[in-house]
Protein backbone atom coordinates (compact mmCIF):
# COMPACT_ATOMS: atom_id res chain seq x y z
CA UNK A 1 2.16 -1.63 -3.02
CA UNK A 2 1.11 -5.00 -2.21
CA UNK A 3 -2.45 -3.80 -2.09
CA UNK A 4 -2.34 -2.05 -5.49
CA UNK A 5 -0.97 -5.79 -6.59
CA UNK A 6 -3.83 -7.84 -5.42
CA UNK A 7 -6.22 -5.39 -6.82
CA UNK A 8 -4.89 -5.59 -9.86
CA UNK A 9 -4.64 -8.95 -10.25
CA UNK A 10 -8.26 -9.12 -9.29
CA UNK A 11 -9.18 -7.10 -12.67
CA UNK A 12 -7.08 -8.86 -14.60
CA UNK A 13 -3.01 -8.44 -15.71
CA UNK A 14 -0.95 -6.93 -13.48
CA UNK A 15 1.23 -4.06 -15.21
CA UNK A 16 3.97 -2.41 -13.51
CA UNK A 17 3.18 1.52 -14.77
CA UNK A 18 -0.32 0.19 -13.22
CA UNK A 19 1.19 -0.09 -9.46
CA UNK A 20 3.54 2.67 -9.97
CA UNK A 21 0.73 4.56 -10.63
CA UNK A 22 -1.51 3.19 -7.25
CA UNK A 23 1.43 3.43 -5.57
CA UNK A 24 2.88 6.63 -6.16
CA UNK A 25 6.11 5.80 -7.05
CA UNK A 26 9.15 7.23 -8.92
CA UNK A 27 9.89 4.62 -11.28
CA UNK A 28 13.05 3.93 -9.42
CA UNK A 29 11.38 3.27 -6.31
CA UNK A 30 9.40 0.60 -7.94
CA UNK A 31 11.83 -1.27 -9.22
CA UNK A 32 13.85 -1.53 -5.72
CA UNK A 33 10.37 -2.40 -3.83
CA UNK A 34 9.38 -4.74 -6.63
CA UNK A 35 13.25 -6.29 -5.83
CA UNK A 36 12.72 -6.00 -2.01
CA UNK A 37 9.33 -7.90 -1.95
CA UNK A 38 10.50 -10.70 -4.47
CA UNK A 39 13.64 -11.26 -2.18
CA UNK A 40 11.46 -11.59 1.00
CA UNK A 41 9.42 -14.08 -0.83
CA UNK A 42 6.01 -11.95 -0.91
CA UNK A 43 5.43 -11.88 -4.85
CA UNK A 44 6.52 -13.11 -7.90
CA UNK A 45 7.57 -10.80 -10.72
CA UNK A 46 6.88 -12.83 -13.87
CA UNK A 47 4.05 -12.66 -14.20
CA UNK A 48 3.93 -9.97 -11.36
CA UNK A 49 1.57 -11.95 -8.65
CA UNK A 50 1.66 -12.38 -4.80
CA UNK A 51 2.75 -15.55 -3.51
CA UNK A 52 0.55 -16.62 -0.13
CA UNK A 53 3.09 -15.10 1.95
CA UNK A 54 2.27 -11.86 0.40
CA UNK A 55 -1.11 -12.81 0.75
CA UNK A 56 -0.82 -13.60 4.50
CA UNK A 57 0.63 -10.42 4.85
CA UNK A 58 -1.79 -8.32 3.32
CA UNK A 59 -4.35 -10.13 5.27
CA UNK A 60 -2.53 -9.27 9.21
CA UNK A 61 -2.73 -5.84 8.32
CA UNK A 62 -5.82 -5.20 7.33
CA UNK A 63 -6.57 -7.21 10.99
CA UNK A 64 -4.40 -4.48 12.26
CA UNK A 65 -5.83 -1.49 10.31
CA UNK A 66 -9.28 -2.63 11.64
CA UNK A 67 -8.15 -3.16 15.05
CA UNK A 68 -6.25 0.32 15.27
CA UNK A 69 -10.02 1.95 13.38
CA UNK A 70 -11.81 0.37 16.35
CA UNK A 71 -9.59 1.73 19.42
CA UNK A 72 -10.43 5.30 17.76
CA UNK A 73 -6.37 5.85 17.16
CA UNK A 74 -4.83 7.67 13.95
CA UNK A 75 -3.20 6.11 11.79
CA UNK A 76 0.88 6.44 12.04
């Protein structure tokens, strides 16, 4: 979800059916994640952006993604 955010935001506006959509969410769903990430201080929902803890985030694990790719694992 954060993902679908920040590439968003790169094109432009960030609109919730947009993330739903890149997400695969239930409409539901998105609204409690959208809840979840503003409580633990990882995005901002008006205008919907990440804040640099979201940022930081995103950032450790794609270092992890890379670093699992490069032992040859699977992903979980």
């Amino acid at each position: 979800m954060l993902s679908a955010i920040n590439d968003e935001a790169a094109s432009g506006e960030v609109k919730p059916t947009r993330i739903q959509y890149r997400s695969n969410l239930s409409y539901d769903n998105l609204v409690f994640y959208l809840q979840e990430l503003e409580t633990k201080q990882m995005l901002i929902r008006e205008p919907i952006s990440l804040t640099q803890k979201g940022k930081n985030f995103l950032g450790e694990y794609s270092n992890v993604r890379e670093f699992v790719k490069k032992l040859g694992l699977e992903y979980l």
